[in-house]
PDB file of N, CA and C in Angstrom:
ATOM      1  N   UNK A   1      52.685 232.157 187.242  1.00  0.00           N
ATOM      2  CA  UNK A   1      52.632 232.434 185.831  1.00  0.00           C
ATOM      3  C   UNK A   1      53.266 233.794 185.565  1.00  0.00           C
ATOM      4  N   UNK A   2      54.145 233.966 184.498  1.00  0.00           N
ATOM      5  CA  UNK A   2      54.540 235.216 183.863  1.00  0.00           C
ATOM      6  C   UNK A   2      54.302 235.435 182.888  1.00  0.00           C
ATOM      7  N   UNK A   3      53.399 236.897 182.765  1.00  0.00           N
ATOM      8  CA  UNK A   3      53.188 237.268 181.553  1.00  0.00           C
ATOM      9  C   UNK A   3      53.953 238.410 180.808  1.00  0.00           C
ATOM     10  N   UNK A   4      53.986 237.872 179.490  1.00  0.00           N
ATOM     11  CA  UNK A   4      54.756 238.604 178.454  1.00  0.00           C
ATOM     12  C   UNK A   4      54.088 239.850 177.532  1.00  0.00           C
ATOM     13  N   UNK A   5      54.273 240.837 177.433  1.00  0.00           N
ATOM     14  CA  UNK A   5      53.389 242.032 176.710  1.00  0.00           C
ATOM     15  C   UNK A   5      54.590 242.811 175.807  1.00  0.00           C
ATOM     16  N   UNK A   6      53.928 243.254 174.846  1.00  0.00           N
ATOM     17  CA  UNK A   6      54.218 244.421 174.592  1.00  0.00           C
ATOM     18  C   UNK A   6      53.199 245.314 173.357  1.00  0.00           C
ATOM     19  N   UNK A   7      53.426 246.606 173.635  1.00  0.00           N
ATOM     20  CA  UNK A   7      52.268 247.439 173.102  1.00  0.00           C
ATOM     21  C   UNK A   7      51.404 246.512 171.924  1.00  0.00           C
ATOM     22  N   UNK A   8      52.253 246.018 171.002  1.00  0.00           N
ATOM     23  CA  UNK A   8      51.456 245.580 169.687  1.00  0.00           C
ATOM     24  C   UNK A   8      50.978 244.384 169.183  1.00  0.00           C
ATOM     25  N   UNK A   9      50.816 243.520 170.547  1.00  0.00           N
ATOM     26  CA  UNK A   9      50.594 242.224 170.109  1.00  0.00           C
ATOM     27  C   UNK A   9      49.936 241.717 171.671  1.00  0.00           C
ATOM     28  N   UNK A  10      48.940 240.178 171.340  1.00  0.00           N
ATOM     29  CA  UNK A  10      48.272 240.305 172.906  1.00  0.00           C
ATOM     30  C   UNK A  10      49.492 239.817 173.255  1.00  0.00           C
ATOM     31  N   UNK A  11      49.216 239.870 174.790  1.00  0.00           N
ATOM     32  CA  UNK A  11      50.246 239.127 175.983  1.00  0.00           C
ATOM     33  C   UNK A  11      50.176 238.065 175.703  1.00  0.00           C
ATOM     34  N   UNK A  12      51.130 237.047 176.363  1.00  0.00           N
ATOM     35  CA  UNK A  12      51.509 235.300 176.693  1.00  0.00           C
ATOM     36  C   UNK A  12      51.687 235.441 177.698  1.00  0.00           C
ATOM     37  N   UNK A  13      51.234 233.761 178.112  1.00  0.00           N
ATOM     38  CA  UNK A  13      51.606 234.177 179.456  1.00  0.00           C
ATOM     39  C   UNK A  13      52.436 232.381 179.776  1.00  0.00           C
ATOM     40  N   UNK A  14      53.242 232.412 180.542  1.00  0.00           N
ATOM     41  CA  UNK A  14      53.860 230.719 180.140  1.00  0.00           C
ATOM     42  C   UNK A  14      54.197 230.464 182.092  1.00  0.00           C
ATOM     43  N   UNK A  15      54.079 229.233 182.318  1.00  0.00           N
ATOM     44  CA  UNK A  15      54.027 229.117 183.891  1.00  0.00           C
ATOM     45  C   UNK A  15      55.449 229.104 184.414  1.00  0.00           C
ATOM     46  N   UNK A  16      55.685 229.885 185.658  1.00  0.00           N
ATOM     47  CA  UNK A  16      57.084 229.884 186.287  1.00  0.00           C
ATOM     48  C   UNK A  16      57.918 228.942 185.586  1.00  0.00           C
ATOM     49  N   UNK A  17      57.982 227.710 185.299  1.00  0.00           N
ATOM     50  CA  UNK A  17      59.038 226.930 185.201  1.00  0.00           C
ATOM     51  C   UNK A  17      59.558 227.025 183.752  1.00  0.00           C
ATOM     52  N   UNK A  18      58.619 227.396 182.581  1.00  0.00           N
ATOM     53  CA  UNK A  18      58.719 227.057 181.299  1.00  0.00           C
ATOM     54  C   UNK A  18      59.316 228.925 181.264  1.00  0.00           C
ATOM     55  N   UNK A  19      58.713 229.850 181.979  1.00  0.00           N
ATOM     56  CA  UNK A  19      59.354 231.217 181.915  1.00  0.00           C
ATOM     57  C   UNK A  19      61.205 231.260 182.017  1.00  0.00           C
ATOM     58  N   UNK A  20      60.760 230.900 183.537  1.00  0.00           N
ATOM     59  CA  UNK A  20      62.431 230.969 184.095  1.00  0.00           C
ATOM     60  C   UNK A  20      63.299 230.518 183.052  1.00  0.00           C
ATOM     61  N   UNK A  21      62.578 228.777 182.177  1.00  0.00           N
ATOM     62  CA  UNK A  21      63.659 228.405 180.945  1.00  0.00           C
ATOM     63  C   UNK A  21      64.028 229.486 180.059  1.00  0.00           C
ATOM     64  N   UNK A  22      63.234 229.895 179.447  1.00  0.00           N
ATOM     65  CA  UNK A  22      63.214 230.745 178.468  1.00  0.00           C
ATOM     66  C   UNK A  22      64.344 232.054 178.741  1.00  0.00           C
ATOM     67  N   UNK A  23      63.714 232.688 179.744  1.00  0.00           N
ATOM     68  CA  UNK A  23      64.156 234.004 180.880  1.00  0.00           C
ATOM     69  C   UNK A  23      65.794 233.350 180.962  1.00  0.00           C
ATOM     70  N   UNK A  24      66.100 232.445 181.303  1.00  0.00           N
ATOM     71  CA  UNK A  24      67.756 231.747 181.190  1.00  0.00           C
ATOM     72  C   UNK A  24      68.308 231.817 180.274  1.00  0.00           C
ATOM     73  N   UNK A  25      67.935 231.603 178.795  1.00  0.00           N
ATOM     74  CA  UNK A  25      68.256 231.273 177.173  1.00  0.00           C
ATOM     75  C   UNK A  25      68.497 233.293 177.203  1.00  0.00           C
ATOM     76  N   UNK A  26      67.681 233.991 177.386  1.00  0.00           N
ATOM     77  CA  UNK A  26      68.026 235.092 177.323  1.00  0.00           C
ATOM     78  C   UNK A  26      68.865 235.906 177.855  1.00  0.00           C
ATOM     79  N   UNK A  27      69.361 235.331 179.056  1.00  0.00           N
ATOM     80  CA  UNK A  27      70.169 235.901 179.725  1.00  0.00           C
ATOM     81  C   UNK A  27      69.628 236.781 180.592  1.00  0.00           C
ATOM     82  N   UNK A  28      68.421 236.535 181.245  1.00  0.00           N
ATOM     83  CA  UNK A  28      67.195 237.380 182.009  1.00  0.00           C
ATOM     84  C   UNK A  28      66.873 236.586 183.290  1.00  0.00           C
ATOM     85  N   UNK A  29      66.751 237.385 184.441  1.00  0.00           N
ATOM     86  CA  UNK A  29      66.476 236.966 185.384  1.00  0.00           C
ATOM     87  C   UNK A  29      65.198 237.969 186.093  1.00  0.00           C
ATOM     88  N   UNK A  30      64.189 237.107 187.144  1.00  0.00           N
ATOM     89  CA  UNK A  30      63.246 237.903 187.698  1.00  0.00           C
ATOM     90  C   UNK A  30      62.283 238.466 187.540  1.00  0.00           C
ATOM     91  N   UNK A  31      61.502 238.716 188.064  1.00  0.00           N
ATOM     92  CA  UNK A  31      60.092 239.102 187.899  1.00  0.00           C
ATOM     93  C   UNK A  31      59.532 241.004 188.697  1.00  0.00           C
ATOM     94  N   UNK A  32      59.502 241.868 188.044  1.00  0.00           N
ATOM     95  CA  UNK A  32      59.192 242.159 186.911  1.00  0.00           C
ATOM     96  C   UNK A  32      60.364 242.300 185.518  1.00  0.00           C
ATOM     97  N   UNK A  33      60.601 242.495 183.915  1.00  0.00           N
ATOM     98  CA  UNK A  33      61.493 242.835 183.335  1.00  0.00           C
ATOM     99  C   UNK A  33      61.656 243.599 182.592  1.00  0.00           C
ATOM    100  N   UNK A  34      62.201 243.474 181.658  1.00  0.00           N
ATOM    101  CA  UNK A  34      62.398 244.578 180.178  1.00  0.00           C
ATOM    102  C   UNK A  34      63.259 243.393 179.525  1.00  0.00           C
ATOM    103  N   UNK A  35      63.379 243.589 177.905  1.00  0.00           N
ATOM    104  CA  UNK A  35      64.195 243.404 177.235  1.00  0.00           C
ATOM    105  C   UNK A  35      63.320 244.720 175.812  1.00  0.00           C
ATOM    106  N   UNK A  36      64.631 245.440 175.573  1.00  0.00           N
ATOM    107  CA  UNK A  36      64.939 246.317 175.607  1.00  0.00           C
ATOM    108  C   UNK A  36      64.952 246.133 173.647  1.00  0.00           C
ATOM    109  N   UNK A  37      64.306 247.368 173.270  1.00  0.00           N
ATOM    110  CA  UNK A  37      64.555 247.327 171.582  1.00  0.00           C
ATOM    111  C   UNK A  37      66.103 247.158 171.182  1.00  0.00           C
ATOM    112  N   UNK A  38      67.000 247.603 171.865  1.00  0.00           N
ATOM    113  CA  UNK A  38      68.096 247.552 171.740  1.00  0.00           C
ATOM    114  C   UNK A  38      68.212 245.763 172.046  1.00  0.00           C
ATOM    115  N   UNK A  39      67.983 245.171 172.824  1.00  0.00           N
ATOM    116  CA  UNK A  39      68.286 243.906 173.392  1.00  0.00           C
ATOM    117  C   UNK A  39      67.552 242.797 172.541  1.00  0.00           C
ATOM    118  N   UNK A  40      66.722 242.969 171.743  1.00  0.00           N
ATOM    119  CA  UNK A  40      65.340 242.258 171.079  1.00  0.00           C
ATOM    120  C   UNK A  40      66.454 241.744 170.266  1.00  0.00           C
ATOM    121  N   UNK A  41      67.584 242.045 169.269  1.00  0.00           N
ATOM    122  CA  UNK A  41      67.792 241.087 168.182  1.00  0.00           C
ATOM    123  C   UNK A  41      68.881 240.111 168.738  1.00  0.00           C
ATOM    124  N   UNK A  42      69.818 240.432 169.964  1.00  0.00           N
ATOM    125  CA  UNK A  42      70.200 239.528 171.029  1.00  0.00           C
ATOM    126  C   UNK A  42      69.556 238.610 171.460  1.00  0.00           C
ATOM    127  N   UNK A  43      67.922 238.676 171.643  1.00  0.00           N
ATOM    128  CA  UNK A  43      67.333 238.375 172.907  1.00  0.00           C
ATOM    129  C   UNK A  43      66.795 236.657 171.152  1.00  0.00           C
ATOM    130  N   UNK A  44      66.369 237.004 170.436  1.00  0.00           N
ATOM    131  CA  UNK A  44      65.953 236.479 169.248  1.00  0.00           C
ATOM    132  C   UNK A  44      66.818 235.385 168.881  1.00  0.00           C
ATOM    133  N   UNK A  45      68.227 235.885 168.883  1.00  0.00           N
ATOM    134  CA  UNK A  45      69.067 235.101 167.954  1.00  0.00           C
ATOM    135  C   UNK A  45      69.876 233.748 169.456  1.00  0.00           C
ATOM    136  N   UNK A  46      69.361 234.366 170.922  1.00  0.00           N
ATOM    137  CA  UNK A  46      69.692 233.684 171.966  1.00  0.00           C
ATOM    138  C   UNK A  46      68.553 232.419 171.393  1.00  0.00           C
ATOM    139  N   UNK A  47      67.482 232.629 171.713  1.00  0.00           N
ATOM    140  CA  UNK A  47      66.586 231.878 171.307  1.00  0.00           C
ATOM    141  C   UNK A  47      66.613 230.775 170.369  1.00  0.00           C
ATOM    142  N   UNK A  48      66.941 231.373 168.672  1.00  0.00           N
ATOM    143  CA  UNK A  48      67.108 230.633 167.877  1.00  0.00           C
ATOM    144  C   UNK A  48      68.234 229.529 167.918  1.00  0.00           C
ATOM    145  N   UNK A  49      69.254 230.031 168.816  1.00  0.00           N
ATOM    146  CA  UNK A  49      70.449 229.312 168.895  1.00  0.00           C
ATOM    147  C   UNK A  49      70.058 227.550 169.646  1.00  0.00           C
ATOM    148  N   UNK A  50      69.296 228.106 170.808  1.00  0.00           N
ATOM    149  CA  UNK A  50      69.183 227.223 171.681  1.00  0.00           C
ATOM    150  C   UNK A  50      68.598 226.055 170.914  1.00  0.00           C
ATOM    151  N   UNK A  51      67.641 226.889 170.407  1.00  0.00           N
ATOM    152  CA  UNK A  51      66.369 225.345 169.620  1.00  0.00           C
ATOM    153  C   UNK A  51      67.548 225.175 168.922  1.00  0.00           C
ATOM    154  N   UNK A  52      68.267 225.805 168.011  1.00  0.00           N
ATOM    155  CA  UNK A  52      69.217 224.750 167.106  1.00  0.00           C
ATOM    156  C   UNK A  52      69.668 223.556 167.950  1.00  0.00           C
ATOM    157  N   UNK A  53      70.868 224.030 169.076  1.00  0.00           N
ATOM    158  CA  UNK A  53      71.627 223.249 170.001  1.00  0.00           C
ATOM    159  C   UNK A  53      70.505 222.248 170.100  1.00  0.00           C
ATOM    160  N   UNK A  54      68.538 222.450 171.085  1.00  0.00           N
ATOM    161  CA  UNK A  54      67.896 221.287 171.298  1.00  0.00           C
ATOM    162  C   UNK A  54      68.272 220.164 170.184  1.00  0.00           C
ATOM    163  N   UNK A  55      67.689 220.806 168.785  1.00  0.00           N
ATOM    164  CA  UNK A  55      67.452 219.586 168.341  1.00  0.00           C
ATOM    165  C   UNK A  55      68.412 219.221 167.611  1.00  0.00           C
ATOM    166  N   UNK A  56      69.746 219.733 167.274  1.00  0.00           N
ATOM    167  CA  UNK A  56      71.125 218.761 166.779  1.00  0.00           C
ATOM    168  C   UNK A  56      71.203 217.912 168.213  1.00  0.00           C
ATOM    169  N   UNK A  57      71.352 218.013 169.462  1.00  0.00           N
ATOM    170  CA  UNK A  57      71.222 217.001 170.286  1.00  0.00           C
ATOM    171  C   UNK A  57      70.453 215.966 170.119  1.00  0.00           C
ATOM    172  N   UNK A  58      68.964 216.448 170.068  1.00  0.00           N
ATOM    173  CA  UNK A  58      67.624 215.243 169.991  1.00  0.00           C
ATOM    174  C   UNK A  58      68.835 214.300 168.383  1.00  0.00           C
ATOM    175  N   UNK A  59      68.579 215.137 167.170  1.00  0.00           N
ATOM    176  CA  UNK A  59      68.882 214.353 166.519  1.00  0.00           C
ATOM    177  C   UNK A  59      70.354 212.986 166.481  1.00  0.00           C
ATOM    178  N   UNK A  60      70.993 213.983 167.210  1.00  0.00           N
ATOM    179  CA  UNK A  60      72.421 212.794 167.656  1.00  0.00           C
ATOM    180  C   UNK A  60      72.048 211.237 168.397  1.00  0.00           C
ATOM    181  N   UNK A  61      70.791 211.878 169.546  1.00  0.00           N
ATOM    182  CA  UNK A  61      70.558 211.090 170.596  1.00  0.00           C
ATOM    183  C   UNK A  61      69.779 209.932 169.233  1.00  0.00           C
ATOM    184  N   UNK A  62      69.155 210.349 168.579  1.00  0.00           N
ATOM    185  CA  UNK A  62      68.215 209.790 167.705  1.00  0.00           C
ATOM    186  C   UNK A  62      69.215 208.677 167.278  1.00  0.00           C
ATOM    187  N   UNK A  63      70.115 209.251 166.463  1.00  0.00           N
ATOM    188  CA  UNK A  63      71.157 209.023 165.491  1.00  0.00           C
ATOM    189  C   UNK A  63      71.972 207.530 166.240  1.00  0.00           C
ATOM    190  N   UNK A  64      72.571 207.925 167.427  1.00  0.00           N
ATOM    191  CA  UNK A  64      73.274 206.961 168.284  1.00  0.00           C
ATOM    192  C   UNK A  64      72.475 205.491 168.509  1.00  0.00           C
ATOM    193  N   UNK A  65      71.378 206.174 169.087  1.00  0.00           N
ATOM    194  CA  UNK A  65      70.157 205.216 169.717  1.00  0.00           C
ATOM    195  C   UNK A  65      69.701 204.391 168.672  1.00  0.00           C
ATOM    196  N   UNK A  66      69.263 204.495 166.939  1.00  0.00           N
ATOM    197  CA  UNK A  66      69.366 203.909 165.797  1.00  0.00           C
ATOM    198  C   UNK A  66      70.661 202.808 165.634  1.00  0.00           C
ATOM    199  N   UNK A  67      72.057 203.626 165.865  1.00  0.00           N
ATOM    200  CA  UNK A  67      73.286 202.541 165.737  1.00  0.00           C
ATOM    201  C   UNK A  67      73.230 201.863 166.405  1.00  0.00           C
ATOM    202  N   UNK A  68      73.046 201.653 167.704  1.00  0.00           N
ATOM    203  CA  UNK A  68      73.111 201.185 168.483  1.00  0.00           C
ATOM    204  C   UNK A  68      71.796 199.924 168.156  1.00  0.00           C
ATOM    205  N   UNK A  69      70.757 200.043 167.240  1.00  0.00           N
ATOM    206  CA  UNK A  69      69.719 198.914 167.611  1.00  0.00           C
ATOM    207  C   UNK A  69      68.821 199.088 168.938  1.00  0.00           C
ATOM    208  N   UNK A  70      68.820 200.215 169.699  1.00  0.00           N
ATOM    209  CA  UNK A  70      67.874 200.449 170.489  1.00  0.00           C
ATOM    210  C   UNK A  70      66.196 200.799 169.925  1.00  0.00           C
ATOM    211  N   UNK A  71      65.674 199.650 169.658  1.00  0.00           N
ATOM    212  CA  UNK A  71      64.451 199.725 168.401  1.00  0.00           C
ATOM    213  C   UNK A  71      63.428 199.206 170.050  1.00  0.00           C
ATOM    214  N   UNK A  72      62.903 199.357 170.467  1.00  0.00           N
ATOM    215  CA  UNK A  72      61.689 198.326 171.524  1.00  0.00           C
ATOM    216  C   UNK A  72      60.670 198.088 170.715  1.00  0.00           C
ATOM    217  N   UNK A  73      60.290 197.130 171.113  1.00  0.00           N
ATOM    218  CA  UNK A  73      59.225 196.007 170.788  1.00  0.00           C
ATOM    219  C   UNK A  73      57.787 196.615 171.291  1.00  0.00           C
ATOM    220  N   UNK A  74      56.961 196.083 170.594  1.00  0.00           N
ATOM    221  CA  UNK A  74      55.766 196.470 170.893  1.00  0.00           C
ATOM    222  C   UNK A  74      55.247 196.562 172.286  1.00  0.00           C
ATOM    223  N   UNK A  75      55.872 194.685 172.664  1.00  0.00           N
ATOM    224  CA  UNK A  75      55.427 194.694 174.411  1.00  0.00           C
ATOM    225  C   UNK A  75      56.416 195.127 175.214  1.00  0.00           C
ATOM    226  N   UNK A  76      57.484 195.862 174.888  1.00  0.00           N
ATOM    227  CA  UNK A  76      57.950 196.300 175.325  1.00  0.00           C
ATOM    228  C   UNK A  76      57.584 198.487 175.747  1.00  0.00           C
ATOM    229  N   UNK A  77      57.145 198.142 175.007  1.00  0.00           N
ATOM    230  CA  UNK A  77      56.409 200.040 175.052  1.00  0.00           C
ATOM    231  C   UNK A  77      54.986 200.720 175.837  1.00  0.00           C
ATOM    232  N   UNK A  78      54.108 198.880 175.541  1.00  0.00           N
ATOM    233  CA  UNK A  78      53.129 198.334 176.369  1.00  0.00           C
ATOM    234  C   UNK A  78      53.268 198.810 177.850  1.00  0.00           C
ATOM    235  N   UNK A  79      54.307 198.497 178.831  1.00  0.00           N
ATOM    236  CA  UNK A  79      54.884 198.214 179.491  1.00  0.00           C
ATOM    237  C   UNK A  79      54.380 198.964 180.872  1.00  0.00           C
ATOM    238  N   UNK A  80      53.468 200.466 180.357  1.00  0.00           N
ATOM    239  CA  UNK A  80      53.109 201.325 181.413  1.00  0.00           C
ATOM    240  C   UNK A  80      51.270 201.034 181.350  1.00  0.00           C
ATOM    241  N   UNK A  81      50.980 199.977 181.222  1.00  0.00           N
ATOM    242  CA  UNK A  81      49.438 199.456 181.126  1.00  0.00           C
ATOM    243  C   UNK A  81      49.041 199.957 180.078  1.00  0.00           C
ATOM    244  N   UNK A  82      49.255 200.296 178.824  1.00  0.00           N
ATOM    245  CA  UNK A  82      48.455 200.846 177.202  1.00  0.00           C
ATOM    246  C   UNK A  82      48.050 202.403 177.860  1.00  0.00           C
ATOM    247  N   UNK A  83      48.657 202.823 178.471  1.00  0.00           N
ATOM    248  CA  UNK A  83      48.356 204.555 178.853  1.00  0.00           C
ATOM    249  C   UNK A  83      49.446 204.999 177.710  1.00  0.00           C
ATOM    250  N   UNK A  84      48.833 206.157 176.972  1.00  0.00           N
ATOM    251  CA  UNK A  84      49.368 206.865 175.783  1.00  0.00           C
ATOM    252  C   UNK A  84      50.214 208.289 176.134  1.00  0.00           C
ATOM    253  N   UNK A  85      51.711 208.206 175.798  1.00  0.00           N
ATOM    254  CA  UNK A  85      52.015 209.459 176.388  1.00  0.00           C
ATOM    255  C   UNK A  85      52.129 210.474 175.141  1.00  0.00           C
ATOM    256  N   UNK A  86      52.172 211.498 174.942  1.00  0.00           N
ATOM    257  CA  UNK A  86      52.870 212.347 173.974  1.00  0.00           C
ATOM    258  C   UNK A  86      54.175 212.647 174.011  1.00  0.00           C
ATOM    259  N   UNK A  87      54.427 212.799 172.827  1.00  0.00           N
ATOM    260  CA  UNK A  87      55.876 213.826 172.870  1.00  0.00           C
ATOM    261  C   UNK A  87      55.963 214.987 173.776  1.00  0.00           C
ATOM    262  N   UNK A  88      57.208 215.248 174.551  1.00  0.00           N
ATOM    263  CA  UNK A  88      57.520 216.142 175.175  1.00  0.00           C
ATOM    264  C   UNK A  88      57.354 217.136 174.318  1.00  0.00           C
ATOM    265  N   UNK A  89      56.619 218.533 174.938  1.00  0.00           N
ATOM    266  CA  UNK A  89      56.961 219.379 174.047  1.00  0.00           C
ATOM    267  C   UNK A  89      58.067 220.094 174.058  1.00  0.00           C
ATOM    268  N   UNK A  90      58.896 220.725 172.708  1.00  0.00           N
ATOM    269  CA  UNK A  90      60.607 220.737 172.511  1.00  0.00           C
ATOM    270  C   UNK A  90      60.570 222.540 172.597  1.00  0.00           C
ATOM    271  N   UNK A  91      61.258 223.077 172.624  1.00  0.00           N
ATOM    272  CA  UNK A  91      62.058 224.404 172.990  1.00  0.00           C
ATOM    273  C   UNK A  91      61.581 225.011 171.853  1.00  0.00           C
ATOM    274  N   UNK A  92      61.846 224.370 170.703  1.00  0.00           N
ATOM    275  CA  UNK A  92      61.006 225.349 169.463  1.00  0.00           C
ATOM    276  C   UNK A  92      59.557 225.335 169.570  1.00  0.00           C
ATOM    277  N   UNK A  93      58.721 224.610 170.072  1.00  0.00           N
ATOM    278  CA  UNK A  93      57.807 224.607 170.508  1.00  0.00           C
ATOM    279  C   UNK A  93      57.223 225.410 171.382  1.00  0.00           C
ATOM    280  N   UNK A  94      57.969 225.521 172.704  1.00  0.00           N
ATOM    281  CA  UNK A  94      57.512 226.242 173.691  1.00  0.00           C
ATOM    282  C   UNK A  94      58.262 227.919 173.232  1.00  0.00           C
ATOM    283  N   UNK A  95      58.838 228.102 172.592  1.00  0.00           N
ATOM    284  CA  UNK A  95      59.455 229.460 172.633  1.00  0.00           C
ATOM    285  C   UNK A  95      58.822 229.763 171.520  1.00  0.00           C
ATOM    286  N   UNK A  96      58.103 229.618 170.379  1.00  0.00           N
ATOM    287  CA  UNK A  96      57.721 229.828 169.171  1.00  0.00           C
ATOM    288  C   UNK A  96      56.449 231.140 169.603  1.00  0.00           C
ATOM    289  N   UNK A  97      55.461 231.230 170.605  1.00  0.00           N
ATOM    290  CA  UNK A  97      54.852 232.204 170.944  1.00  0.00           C
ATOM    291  C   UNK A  97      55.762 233.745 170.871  1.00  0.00           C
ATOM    292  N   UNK A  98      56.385 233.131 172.093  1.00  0.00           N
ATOM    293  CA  UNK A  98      57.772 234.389 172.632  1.00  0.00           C
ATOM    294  C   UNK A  98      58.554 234.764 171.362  1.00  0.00           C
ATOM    295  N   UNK A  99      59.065 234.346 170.624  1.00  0.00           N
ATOM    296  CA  UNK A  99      59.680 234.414 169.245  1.00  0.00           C
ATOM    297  C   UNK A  99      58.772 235.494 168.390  1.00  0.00           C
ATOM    298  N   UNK A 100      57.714 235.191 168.410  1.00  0.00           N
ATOM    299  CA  UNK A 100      56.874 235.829 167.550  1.00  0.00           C
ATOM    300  C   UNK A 100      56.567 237.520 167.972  1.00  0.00           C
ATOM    301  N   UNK A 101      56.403 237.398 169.713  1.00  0.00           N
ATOM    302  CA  UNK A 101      56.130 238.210 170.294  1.00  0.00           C
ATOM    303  C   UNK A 101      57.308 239.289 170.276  1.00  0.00           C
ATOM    304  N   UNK A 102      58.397 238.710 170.706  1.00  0.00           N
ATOM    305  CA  UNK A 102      59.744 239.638 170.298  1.00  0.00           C
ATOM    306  C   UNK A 102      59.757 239.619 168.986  1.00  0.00           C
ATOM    307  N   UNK A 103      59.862 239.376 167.962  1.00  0.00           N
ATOM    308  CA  UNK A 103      59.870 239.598 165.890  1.00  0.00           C
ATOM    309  C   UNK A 103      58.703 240.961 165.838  1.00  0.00           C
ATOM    310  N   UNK A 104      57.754 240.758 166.236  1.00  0.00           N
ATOM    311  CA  UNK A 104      56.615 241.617 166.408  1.00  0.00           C
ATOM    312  C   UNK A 104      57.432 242.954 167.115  1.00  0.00           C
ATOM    313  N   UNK A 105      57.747 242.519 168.145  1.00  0.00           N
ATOM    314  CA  UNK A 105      58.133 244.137 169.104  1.00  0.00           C
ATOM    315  C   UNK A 105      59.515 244.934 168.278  1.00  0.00           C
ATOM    316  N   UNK A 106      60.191 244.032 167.687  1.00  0.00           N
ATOM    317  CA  UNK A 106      61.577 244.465 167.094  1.00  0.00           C
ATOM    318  C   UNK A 106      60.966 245.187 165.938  1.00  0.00           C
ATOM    319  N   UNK A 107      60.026 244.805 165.341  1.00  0.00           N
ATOM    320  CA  UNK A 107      59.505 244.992 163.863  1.00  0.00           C
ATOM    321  C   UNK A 107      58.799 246.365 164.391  1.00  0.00           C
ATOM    322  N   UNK A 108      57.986 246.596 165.490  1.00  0.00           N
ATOM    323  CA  UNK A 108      57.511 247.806 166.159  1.00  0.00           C
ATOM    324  C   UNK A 108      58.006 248.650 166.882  1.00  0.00           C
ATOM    325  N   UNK A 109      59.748 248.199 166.721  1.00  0.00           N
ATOM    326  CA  UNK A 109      60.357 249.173 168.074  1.00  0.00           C
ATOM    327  C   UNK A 109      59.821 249.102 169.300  1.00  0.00           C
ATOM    328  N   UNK A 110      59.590 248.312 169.885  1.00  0.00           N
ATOM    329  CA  UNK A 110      58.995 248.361 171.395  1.00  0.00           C
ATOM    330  C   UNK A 110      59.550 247.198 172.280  1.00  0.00           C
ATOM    331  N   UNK A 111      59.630 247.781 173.229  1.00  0.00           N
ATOM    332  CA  UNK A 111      60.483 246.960 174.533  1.00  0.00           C
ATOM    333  C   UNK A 111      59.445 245.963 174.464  1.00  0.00           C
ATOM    334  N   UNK A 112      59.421 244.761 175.530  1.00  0.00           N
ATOM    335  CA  UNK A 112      59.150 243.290 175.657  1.00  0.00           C
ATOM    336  C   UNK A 112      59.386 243.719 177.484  1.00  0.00           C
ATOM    337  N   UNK A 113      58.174 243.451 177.784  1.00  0.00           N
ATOM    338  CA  UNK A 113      57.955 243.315 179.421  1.00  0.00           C
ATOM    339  C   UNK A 113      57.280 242.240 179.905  1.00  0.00           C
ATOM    340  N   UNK A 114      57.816 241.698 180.948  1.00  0.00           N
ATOM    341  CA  UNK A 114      57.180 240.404 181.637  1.00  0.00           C
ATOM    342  C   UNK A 114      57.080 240.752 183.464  1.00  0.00           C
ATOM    343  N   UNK A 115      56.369 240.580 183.740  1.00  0.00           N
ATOM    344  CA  UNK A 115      56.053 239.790 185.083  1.00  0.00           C
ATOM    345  C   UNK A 115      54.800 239.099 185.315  1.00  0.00           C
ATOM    346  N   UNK A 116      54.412 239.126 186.493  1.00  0.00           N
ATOM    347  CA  UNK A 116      52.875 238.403 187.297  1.00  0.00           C
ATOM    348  C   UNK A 116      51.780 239.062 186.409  1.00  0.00           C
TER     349      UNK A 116
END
């Protein structure tokens, strides 16, 4: 797990795999870090970009998969014994903490530190 701090807001903390994503979108590598008051409206607008890119994709995939008549059938969805899955959760989703946490630190002048 890596946790995220900075002076004016509590920590997050998000597990290796969902970090490293994030830590990638920023252009950040490793454990311990900084992103830097100087780096915060970079580090923000990396972010915002990505969820755009997610979901004009999701929506294309949506979009195609509709033309196409890829609709399944009831018993067709059945198919994993009536076990209920959720939606994946999406990038605006999982980054919406971190988002807040950097808006907060930019708005306070204060660096954004992560490790263990």
């Amino acid at each position: 797990m890596l946790k995220f701090t900075a002076r004016s807001s509590a920590p997050i903390q998000y597990l290796d795999s969902d970090a490293k994503r994030l830590l990638k979108i920023l252009g950040k590598e490793g454990s311990p870090g900084i992103v830097t008051v100087a780096q915060l409206p970079a580090a923000i607008a990396a972010l915002e970009q990505a969820v755009a890119r997610e979901e004009a994709a999701l929506a294309a995939a949506a979009a195609d998969a509709a033309s196409e008549g890829a609709t399944a059938t009831r018993a067709e969805a059945d198919t994993d014994g009536g076990a209920e899955r959720g939606p994946a959760i999406s990038l605006r989703q999982r980054s919406a903490p971190l988002l807040q946490l950097l808006r907060t630190a930019l708005a306070n002048e204060e660096d954004v530190v992560w490790g263990v």
